[in-house]
Every structure is written in C-alpha cells, then in structure tokens.
C-alpha atoms as a PDB file:
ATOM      1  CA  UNK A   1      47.682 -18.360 -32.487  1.00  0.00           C
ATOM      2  CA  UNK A   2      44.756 -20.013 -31.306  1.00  0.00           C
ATOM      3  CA  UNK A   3      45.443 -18.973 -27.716  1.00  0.00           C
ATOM      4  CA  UNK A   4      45.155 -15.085 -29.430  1.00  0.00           C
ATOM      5  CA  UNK A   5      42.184 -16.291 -30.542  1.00  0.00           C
ATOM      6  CA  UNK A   6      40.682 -17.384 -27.564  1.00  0.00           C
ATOM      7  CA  UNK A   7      41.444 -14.260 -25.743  1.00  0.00           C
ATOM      8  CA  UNK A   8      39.998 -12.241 -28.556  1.00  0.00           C
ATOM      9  CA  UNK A   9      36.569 -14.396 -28.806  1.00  0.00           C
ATOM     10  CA  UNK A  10      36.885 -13.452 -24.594  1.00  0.00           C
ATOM     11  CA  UNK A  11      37.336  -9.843 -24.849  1.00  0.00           C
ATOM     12  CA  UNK A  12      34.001  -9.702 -27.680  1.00  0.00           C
ATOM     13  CA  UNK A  13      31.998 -11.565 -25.270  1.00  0.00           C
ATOM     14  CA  UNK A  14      33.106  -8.912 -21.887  1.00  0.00           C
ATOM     15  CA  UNK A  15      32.222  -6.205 -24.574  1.00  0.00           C
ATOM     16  CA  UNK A  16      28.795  -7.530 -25.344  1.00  0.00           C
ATOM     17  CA  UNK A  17      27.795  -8.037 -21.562  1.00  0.00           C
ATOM     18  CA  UNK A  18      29.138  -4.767 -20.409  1.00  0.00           C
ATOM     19  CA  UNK A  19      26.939  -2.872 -23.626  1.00  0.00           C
ATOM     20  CA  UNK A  20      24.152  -5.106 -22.234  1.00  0.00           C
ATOM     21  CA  UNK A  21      24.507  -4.062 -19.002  1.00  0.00           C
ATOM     22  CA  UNK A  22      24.446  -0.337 -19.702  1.00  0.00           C
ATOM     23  CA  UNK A  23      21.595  -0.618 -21.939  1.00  0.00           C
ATOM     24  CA  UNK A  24      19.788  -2.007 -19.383  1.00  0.00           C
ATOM     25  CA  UNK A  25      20.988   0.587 -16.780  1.00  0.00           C
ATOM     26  CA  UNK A  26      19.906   3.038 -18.781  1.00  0.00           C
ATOM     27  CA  UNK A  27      16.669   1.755 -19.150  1.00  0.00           C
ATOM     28  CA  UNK A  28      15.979   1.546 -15.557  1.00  0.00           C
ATOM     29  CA  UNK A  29      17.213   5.053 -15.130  1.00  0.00           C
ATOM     30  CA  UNK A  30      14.155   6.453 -16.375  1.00  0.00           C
ATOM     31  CA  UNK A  31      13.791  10.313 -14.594  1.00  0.00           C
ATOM     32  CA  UNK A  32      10.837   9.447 -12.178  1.00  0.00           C
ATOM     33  CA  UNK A  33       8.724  12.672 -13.472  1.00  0.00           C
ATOM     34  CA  UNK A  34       9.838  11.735 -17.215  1.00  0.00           C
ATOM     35  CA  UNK A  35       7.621  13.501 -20.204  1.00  0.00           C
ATOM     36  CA  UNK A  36       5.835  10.014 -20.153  1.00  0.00           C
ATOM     37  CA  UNK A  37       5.278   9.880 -16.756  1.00  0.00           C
ATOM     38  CA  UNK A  38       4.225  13.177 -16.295  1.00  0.00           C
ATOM     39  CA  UNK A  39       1.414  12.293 -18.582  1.00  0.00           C
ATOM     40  CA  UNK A  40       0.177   9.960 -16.047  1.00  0.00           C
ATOM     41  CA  UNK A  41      -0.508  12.719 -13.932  1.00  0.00           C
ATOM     42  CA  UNK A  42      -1.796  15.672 -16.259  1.00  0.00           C
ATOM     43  CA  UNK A  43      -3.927  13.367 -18.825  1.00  0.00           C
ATOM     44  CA  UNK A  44      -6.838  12.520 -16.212  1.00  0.00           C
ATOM     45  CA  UNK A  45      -6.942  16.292 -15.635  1.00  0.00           C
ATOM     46  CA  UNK A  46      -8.414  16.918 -18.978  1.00  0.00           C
ATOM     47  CA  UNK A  47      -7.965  14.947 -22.221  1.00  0.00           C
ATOM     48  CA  UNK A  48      -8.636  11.708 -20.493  1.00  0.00           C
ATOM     49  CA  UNK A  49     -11.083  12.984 -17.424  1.00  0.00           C
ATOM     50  CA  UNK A  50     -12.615  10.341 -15.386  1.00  0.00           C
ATOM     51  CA  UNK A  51     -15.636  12.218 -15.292  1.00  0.00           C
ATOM     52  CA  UNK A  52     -15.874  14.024 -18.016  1.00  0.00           C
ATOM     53  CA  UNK A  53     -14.228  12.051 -21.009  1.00  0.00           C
ATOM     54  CA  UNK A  54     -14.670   8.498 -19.850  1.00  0.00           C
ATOM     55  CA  UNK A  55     -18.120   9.641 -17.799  1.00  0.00           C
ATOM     56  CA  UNK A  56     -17.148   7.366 -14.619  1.00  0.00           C
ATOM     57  CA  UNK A  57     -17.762   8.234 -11.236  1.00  0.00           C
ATOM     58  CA  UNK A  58     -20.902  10.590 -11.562  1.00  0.00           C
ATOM     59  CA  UNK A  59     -23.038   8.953  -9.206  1.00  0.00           C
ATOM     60  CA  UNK A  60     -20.687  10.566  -6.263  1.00  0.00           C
ATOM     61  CA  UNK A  61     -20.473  14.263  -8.251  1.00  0.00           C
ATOM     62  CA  UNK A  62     -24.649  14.266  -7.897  1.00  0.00           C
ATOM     63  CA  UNK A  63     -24.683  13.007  -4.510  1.00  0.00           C
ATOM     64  CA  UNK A  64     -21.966  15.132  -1.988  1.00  0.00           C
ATOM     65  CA  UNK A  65     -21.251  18.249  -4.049  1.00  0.00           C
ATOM     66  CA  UNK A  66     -23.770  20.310  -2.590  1.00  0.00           C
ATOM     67  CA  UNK A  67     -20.212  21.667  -0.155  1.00  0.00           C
ATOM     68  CA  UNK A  68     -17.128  22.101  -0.762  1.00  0.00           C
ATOM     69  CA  UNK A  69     -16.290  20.399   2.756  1.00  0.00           C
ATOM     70  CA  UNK A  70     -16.936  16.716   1.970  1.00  0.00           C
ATOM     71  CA  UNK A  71     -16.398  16.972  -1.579  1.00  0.00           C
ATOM     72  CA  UNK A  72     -12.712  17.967  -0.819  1.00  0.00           C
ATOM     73  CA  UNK A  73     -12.897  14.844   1.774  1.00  0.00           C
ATOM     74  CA  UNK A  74     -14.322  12.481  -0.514  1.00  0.00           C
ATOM     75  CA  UNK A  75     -11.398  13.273  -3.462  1.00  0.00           C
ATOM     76  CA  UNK A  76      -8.846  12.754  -0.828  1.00  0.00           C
ATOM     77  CA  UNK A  77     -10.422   9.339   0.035  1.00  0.00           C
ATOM     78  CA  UNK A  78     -10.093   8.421  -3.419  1.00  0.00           C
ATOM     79  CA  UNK A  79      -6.873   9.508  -3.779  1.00  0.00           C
ATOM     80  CA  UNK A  80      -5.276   7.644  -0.783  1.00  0.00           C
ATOM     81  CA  UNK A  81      -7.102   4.329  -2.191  1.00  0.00           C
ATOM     82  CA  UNK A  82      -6.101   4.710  -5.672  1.00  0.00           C
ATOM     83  CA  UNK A  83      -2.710   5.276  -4.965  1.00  0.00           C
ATOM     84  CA  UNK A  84      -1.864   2.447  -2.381  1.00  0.00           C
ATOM     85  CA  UNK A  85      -4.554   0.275  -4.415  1.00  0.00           C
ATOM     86  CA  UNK A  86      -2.841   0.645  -7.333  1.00  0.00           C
ATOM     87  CA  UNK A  87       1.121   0.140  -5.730  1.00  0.00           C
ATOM     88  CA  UNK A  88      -0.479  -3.490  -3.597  1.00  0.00           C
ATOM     89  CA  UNK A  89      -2.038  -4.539  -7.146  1.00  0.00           C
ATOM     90  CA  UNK A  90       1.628  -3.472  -8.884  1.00  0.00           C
ATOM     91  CA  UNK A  91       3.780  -5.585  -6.209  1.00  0.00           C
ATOM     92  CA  UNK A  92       1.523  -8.981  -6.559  1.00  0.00           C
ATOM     93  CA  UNK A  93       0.750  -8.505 -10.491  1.00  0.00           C
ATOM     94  CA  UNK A  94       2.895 -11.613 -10.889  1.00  0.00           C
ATOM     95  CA  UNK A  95       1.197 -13.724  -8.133  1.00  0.00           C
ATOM     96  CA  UNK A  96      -1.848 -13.014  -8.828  1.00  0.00           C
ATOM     97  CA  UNK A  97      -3.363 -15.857 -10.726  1.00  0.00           C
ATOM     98  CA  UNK A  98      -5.825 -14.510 -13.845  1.00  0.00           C
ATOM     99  CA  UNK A  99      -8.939 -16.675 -12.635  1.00  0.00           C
ATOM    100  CA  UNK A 100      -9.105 -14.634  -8.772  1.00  0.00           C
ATOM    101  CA  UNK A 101      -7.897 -11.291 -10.055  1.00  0.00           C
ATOM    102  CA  UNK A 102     -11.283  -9.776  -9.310  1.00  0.00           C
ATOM    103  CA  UNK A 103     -11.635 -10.437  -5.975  1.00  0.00           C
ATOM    104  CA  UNK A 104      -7.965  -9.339  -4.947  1.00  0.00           C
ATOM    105  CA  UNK A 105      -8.483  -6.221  -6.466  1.00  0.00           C
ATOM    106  CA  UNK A 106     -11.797  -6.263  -4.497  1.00  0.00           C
ATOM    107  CA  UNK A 107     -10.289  -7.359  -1.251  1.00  0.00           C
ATOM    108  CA  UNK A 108      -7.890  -4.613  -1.620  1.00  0.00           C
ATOM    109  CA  UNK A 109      -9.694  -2.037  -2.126  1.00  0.00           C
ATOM    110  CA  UNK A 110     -12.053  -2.893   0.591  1.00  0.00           C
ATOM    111  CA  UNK A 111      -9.315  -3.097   3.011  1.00  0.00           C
ATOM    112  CA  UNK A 112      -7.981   0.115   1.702  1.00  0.00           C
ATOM    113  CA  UNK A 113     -11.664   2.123   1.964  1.00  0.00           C
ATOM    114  CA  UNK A 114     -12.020   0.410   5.550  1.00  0.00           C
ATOM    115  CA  UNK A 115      -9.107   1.843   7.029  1.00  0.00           C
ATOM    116  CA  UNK A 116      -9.449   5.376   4.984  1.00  0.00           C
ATOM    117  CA  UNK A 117     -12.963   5.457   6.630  1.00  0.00           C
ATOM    118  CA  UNK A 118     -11.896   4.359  10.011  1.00  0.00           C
ATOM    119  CA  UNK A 119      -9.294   7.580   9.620  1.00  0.00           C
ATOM    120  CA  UNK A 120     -12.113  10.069   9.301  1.00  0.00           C
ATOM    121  CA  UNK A 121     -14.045   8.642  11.766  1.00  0.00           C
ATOM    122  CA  UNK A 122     -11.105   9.475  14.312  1.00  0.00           C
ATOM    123  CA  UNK A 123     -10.423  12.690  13.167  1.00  0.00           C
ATOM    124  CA  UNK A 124     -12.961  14.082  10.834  1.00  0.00           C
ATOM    125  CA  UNK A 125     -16.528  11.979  11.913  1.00  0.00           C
ATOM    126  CA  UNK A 126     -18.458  15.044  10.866  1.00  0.00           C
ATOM    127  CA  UNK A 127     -17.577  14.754   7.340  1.00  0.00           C
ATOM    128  CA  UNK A 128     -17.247  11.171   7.937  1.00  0.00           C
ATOM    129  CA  UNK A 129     -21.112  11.159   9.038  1.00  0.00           C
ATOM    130  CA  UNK A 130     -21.919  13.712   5.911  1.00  0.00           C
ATOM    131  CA  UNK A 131     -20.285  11.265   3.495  1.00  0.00           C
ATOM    132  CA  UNK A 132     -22.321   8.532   4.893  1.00  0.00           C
ATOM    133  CA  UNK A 133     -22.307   5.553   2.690  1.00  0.00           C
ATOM    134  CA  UNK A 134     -20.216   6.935  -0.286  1.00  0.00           C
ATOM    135  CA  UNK A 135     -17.086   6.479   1.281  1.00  0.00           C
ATOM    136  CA  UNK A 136     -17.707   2.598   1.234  1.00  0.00           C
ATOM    137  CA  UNK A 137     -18.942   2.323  -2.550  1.00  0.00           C
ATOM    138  CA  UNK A 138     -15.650   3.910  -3.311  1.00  0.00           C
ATOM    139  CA  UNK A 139     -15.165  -0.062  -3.609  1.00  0.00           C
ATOM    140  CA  UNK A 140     -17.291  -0.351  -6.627  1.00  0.00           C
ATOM    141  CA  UNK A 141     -15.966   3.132  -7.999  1.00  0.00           C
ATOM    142  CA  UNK A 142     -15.913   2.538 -11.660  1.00  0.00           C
ATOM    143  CA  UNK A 143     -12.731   4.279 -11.852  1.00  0.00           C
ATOM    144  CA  UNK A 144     -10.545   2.707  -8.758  1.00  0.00           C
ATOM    145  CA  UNK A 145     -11.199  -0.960 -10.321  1.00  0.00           C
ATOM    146  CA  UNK A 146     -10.529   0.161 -13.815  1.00  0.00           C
ATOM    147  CA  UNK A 147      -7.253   1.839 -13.380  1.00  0.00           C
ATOM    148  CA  UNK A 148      -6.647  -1.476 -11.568  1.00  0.00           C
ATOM    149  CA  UNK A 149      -7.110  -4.036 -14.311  1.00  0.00           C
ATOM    150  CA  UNK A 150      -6.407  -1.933 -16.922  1.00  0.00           C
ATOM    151  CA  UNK A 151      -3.029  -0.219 -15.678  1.00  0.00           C
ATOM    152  CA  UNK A 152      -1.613  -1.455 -12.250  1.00  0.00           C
ATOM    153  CA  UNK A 153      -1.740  -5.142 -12.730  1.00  0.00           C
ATOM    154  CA  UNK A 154       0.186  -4.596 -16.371  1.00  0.00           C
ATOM    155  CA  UNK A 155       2.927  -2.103 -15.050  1.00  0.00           C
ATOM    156  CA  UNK A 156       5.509  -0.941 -12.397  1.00  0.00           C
ATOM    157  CA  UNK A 157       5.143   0.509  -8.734  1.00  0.00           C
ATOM    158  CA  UNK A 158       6.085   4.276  -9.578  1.00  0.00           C
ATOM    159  CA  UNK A 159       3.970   4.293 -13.166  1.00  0.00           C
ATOM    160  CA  UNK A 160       0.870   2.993 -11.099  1.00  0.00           C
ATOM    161  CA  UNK A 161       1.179   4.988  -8.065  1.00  0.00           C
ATOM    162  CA  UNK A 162       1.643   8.059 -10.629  1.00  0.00           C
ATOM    163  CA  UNK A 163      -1.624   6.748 -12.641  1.00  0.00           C
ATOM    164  CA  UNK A 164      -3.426   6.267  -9.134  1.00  0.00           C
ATOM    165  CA  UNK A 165      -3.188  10.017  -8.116  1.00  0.00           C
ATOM    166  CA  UNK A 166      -3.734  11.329 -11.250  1.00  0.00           C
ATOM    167  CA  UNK A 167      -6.646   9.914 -12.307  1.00  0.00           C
ATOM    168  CA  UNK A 168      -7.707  10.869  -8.616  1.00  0.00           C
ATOM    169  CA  UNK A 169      -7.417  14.241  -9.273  1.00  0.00           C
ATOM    170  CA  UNK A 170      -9.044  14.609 -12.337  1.00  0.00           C
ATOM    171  CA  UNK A 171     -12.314  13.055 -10.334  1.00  0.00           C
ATOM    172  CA  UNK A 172     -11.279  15.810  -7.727  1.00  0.00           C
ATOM    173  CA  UNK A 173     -10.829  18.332  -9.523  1.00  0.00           C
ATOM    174  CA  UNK A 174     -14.316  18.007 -11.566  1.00  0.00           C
ATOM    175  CA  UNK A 175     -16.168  16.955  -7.691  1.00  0.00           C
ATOM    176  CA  UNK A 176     -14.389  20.152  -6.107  1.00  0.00           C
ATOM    177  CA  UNK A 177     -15.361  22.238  -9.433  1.00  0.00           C
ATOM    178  CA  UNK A 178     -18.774  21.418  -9.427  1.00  0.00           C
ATOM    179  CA  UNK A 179     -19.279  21.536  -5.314  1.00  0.00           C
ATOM    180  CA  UNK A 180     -17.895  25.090  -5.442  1.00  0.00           C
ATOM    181  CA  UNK A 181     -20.269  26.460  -8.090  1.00  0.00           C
ATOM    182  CA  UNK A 182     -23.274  24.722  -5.784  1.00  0.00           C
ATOM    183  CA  UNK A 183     -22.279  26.050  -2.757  1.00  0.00           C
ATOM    184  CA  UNK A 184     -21.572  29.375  -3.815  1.00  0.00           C
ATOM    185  CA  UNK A 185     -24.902  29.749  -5.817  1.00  0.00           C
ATOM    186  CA  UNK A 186     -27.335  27.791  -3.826  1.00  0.00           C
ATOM    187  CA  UNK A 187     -26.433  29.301  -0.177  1.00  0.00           C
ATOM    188  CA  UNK A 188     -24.077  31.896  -0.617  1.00  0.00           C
ATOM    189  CA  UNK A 189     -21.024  29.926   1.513  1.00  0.00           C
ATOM    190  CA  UNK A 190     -17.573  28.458   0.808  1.00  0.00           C
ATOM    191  CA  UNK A 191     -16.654  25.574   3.581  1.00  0.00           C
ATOM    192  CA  UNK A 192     -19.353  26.540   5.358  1.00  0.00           C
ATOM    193  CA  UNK A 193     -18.486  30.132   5.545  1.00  0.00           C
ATOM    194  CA  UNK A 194     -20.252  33.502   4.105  1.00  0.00           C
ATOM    195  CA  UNK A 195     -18.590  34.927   1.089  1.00  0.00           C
ATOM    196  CA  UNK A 196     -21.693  37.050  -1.112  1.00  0.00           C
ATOM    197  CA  UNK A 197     -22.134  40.098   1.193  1.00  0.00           C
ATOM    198  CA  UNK A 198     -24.860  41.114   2.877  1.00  0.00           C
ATOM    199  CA  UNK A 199     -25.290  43.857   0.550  1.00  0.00           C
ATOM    200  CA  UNK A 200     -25.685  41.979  -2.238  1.00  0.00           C
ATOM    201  CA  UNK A 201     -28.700  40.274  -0.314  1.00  0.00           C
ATOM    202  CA  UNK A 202     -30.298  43.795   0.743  1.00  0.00           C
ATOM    203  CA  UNK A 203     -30.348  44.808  -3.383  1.00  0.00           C
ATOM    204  CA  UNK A 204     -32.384  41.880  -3.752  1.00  0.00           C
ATOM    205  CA  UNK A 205     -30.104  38.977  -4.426  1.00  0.00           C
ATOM    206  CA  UNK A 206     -31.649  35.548  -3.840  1.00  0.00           C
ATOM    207  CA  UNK A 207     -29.833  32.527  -3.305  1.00  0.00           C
ATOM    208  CA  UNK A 208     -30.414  29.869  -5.796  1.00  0.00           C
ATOM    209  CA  UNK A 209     -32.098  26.859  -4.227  1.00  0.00           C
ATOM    210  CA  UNK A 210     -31.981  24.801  -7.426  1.00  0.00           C
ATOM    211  CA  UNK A 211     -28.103  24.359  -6.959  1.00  0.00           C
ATOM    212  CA  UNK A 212     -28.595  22.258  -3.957  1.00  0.00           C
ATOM    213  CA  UNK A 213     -30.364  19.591  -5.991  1.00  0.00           C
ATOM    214  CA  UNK A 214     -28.880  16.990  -7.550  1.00  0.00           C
ATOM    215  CA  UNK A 215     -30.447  17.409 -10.560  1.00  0.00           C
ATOM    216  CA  UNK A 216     -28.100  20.840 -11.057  1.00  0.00           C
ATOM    217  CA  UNK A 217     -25.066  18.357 -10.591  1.00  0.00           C
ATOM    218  CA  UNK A 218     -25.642  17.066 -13.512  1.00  0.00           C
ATOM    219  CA  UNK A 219     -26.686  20.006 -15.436  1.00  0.00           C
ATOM    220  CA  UNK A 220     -23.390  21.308 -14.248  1.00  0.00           C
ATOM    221  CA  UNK A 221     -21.363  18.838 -15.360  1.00  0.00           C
ATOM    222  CA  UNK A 222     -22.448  18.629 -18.470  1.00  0.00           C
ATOM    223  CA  UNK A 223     -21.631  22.196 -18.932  1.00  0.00           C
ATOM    224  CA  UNK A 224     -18.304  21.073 -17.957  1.00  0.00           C
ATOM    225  CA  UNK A 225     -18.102  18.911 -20.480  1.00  0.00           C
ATOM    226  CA  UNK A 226     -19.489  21.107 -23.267  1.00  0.00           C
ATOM    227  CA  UNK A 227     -16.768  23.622 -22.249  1.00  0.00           C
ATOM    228  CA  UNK A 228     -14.097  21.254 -22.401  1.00  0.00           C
ATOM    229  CA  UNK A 229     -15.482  19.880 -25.745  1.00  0.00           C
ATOM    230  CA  UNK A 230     -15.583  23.159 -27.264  1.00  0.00           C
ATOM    231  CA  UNK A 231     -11.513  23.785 -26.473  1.00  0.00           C
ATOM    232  CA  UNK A 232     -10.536  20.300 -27.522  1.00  0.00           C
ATOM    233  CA  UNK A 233     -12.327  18.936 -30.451  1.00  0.00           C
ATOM    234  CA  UNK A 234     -10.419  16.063 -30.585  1.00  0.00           C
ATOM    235  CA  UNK A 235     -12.851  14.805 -27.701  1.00  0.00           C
ATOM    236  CA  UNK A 236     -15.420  15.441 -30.052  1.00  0.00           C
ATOM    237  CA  UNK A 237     -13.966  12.985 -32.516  1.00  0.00           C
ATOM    238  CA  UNK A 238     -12.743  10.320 -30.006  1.00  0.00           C
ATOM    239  CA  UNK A 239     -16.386  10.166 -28.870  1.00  0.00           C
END
C-alpha cells in the first residue's frame, strides 16, 4: 500500500514538472513579429513619434533637412546605433551595476557612433563631410539614451533590437518627410537631382528660398504635428 503510494505521490510530481515545463516553453515561444512586438515597430511611427509626440530629436530635423541626401544618411546612422546600442545594453542589463549605468550606455553609444562615422567616411565622406558634427551628437540624442534606460536595460535582445529600429524610423521617417518638402520647395531637386520642369520655371515659378532655412524646419514640423493631432485626438488628450 504505501509503496502504491509512493509511486502515485511520484507520478503527481513528473506531472507537475512536465506542465511546468511546457508552460514555460510556451512562453518562450513567443512568434518573433507577435501583435506585441509588432507594436514596437509601428508605435514610434505615429502614436508614440519621437519627434512629433515625445518632441525629441529636433535639433537634427532643423539642422540637415535642407536634402534629402544626408537626411536619409543621418536616419540610417541612427538606426544602426539604436539597434546594436540597444542589443549590447540588453546582453549586459544584468552586469551592469545601477551606480555606472550612465556611462556604459555612454561608452556604448560612443563606440557605436565612432565606428558608424568611420563607415561613411570610407564610403560615403561627402555626406560624411555634409553631416559634419551631427553624426557625433547622435551620442547625446535624446532619443538613443532614452530608449536605452527606459527599454533595453529592462527587457530582452529581440524586444530591444525591435524597439531600437522602430523608434529609428519614426525619427526617419519625420527627418526624410520634412527634408523632402525643403528640397523640393526651396530648389526645385530631389537627391540632388531636377524634378519641377523647366516649364514650370518659364511661367514664372520661383523657388522658395525660405525652405532652406531652418526656421521652415520647424514651421514644418509643427504642421506635422498639427496634422497628426487633428487624425488622432487622443494625442491631444495625452498631451
């Protein structure tokens, strides 16, 4: 009898690991583009904008939008340091002791800006001499050091690689926006190349010089913002 009983109190315990063990297996089989991760990736784009919702990163949309060129550069730049910034700072979350977690994130970025700029000065040191300074205070970016503390150094690799490029191309998207309208309206070009006609010049069309200043940045990106205010009022409210 009590040997039943044994085996019994054996076969519970084998139950209780094995539903365990797939509960946790199931757990860790999260779909990598799951609905929630997916948000990672879409959210910066609009409800939760960089730019435009949490008004970061504007010093950069005033100063190299006037082209297309190096404002295309400059959000790939960003994009390639978010993204391994944000997988380093995921892998050493738990070494990382509280007191020093500024300056790793710091040091990594750095490191991560030094060789993205030593990249374009191999094979793109036009753009790499247009962008000047910018692409080193992608260190102090607002945005790269805040998706840092506040995401990568509290969750996985794949969640903070996916938060890294997103909120990269929401500032992308709103830097490419605005340096297209410039370009277009203040000389007429797209990457450097014609695109309003000739003919629209000869019936008296005038390019708009006020689009190349950085003043019209701003005033463009605030009619971003009102645009995107006026579809989601919920923005509105959060604000």
């Amino acid at each position: 009898m009590s040997r039943y009983i044994i085996e019994e109190m054996k076969n519970k315990k084998r139950l209780k690991t094995e539903t365990t063990s797939i509960f946790f297996v199931s757990k860790d089989q999260e779909p990598l583009l799951s609905k929630k991760n997916r948000k990672l990736l879409t959210d910066p784009m609009d409800d939760n904008n960089p730019i435009t919702v949490q008004v970061l990163g504007i010093c950069s949309a005033l100063a190299i939008t006037v082209q297309l060129k190096p404002a295309l550069v400059m959000s790939i730049s960003v994009m390639a340091v978010m993204a391994a910034s944000n997988v380093i700072i995921s892998l050493l979350r738990n070494l990382i002791p509280n007191r020093i977690r500024i300056i790793v994130q710091l040091v990594v970025v750095a490191s991560m800006v030094i060789l993205v700029d030593q990249i374009l000065r191999a094979f793109a040191y036009d753009v790499s001499k247009e962008l000047s300074i910018f692409i080193g205070l992608i260190i102090t970016n607002c945005i790269v050091m805040g998706r840092l503390e506040a995401f990568a150094l509290g969750n996985g690799v794949w969640k903070s690689f996916l938060d890294g490029v997103g909120n990269a191309a929401g500032y992308g998207f709103i830097l490419i926006l605005v340096a297209f309208f410039r370009e277009l309206f203040g000389s007429g070009k797209l990457f450097g190349y014609q695109v309003i006609p000739e003919s629209i010049y000869e019936m008296g069309y005038v390019n708009n010089g006020l689009m190349l200043l950085s003043p019209m940045a701003l005033i463009t990106v605030g009619l971003i913002i009102w645009i995107q205010r006026y579809r989601n009022r919920i923005l509105i409210e959060k604000n």
